[in-house]
N, C-alpha and C. Protein backbone atom coordinates (compact mmCIF):
# COMPACT_ATOMS: atom_id res chain seq x y z
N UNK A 1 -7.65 4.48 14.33
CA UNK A 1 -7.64 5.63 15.18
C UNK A 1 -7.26 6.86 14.36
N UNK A 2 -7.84 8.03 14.80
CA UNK A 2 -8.10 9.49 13.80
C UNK A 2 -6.21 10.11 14.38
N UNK A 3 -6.21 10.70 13.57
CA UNK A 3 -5.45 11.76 14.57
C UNK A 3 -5.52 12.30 15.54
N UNK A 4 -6.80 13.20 15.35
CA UNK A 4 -7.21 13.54 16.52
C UNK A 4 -7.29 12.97 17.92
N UNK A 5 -7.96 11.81 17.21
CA UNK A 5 -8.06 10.91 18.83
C UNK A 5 -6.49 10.53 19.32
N UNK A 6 -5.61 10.05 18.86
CA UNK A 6 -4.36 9.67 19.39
C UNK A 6 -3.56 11.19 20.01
N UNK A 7 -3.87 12.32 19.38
CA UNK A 7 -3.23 13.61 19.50
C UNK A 7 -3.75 13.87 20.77
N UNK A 8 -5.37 13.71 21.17
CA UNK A 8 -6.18 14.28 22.27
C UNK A 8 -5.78 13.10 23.39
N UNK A 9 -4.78 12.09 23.17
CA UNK A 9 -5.14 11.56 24.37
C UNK A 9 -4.05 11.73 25.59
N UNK A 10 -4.35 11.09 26.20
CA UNK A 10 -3.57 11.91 27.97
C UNK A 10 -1.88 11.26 27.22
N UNK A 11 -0.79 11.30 28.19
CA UNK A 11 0.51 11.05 27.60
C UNK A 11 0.69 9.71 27.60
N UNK A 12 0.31 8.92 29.30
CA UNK A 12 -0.09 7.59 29.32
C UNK A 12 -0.28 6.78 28.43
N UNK A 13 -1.64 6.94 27.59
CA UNK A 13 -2.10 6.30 27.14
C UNK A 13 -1.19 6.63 25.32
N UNK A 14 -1.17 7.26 25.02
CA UNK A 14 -0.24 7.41 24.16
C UNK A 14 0.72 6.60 24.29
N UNK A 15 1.52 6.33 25.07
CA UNK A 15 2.75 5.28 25.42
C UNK A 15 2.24 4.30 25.01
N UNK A 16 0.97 3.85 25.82
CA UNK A 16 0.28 2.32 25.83
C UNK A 16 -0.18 2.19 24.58
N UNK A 17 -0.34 2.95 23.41
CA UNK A 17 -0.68 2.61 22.50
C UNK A 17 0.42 2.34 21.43
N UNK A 18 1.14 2.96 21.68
CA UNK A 18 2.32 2.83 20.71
C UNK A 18 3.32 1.43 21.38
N UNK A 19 3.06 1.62 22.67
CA UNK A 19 4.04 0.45 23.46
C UNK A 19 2.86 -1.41 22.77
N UNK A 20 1.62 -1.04 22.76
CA UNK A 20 0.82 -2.34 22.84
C UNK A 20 0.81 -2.57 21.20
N UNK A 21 0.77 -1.82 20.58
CA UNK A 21 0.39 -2.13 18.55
C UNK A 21 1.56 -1.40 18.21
N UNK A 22 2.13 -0.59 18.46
CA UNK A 22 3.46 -0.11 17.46
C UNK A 22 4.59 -0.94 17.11
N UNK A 23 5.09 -0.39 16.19
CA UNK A 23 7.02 -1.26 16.20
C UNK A 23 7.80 -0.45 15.57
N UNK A 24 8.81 -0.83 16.23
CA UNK A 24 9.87 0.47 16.33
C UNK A 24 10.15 0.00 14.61
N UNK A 25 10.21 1.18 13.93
CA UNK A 25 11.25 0.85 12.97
C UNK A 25 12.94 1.60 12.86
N UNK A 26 12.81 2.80 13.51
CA UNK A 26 13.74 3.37 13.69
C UNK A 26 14.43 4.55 13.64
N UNK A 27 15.45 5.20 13.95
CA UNK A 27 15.84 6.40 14.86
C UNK A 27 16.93 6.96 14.16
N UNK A 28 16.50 8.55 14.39
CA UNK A 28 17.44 9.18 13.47
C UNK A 28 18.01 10.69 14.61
N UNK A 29 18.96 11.20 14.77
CA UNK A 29 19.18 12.01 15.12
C UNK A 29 19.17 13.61 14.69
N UNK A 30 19.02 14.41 15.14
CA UNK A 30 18.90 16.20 14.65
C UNK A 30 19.19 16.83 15.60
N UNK A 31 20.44 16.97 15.69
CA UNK A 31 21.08 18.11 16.66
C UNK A 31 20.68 17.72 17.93
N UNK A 32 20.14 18.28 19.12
CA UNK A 32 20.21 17.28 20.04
C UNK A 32 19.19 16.83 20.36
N UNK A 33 17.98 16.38 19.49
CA UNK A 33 17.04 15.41 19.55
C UNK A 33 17.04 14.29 18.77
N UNK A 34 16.85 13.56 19.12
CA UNK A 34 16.66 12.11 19.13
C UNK A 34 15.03 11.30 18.40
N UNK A 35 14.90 11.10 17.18
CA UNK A 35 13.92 11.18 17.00
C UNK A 35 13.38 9.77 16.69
N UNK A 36 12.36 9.04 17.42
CA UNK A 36 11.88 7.46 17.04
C UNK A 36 11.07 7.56 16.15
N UNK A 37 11.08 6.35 15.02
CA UNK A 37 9.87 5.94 14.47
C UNK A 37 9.06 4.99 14.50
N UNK A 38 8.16 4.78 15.02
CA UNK A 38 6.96 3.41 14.63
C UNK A 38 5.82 3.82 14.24
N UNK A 39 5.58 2.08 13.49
CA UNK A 39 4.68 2.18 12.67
C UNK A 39 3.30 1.45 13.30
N UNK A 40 2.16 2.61 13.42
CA UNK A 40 0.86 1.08 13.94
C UNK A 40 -0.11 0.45 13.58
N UNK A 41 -0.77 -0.35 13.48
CA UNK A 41 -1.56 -1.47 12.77
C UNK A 41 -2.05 -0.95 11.57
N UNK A 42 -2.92 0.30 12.04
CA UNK A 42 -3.77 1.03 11.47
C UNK A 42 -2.69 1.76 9.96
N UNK A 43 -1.53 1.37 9.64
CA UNK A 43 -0.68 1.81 8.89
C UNK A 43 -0.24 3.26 9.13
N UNK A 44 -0.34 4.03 10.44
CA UNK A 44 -0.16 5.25 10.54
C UNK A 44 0.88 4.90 10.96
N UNK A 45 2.14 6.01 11.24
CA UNK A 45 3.35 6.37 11.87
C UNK A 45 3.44 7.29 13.00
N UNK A 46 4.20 7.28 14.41
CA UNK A 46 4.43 8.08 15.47
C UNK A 46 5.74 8.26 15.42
N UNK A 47 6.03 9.96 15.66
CA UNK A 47 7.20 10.10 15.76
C UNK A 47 7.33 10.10 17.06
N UNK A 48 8.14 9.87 17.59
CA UNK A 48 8.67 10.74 19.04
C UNK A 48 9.61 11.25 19.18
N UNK A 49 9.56 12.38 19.83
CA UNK A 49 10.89 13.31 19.38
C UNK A 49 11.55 13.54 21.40
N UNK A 50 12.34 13.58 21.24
CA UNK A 50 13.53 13.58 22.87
C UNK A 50 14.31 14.13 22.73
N UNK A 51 14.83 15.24 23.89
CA UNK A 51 16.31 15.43 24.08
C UNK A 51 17.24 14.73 24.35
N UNK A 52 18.03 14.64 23.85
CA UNK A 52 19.46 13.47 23.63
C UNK A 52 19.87 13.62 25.06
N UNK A 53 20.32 14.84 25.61
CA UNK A 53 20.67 15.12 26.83
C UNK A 53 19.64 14.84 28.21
N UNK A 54 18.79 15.64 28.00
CA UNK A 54 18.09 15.04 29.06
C UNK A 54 16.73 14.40 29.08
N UNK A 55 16.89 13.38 28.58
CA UNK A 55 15.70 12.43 27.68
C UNK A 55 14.50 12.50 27.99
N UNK A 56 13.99 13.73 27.60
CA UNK A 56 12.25 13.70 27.81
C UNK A 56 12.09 14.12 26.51
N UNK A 57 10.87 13.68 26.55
CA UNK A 57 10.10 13.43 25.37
C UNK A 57 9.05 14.72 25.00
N UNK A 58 10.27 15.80 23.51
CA UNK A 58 9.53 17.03 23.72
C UNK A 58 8.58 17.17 22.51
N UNK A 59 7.89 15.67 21.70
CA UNK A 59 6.86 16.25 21.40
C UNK A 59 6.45 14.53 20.53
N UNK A 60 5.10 14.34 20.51
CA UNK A 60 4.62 12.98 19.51
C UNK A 60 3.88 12.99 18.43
N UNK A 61 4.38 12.56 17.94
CA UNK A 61 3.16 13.01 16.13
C UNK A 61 3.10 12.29 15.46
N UNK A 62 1.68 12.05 14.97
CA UNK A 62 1.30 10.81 13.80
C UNK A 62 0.89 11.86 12.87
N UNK A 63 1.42 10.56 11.67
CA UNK A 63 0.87 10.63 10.58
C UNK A 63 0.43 9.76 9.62
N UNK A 64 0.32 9.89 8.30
CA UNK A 64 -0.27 8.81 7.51
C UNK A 64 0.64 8.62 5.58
N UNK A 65 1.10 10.39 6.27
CA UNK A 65 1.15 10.53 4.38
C UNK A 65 2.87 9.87 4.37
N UNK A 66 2.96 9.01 3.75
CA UNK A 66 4.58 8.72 4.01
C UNK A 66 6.00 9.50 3.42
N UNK A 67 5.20 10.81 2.57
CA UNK A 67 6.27 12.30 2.52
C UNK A 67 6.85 11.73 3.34
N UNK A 68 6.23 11.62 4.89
CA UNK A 68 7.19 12.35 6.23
C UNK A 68 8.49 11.07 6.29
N UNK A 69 8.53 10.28 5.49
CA UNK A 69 9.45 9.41 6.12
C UNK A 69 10.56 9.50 5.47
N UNK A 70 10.17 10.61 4.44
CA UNK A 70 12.03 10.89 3.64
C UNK A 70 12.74 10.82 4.55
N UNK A 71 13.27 11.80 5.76
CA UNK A 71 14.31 11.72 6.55
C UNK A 71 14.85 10.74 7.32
N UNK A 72 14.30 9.48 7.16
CA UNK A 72 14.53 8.35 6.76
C UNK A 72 15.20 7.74 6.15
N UNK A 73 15.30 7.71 5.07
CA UNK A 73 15.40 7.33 3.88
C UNK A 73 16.79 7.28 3.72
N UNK A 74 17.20 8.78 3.82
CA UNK A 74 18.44 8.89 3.57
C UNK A 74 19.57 8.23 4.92
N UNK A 75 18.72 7.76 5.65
CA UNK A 75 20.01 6.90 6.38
C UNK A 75 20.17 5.42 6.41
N UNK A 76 19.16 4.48 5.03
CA UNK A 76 19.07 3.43 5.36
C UNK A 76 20.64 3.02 3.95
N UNK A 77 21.16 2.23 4.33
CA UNK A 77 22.79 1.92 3.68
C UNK A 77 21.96 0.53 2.77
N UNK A 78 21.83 0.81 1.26
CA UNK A 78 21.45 -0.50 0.02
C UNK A 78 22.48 -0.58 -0.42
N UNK A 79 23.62 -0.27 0.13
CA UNK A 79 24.71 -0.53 -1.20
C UNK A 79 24.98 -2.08 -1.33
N UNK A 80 24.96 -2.74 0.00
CA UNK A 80 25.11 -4.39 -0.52
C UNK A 80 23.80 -4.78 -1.00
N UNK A 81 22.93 -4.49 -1.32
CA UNK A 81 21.74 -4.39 -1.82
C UNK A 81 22.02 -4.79 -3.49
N UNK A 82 22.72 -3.33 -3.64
CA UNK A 82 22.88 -3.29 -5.36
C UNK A 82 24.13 -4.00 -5.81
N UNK A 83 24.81 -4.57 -5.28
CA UNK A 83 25.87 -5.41 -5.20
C UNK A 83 25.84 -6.82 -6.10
């Protein structure tokens, strides 16, 4: 699936797509949004972004280039890793 097509589609179905092939990998906070990550088949990523407070969902975005997943990055803990 293009961008486009997942960007153009109704909100519904957006859910159902990320709810039926996505998986959560996981959630990072920014002031008072709340931001999810999954990843779907197609190797693209959806963010979803929410107010912490009053939990709607103020915006969804895929991508492909994995830049975007620095902010990420910096919250996953390897130290027993390098241990």
């Amino acid at each position: 699936m293009k961008d486009h097509q997942f960007l153009s589609m109704e909100d519904e179905a957006q859910k159902s797509a990320i709810w039926e092939s996505g998986v959560f990998l996981m959630e990072r906070l920014q002031g008072f949004h709340k931001i999810k990550l999954y990843q779907l088949e197609d190797s693209s990523y959806i963010e979803v972004t929410s107010h912490t407070h009053f939990n709607v969902v103020l915006r969804v975005s895929r991508f492909t280039d994995t830049h975007y997943l620095e902010p990420y990055l910096h919250t996953i803990d390897v130290k027993d890793l390098v241990s």
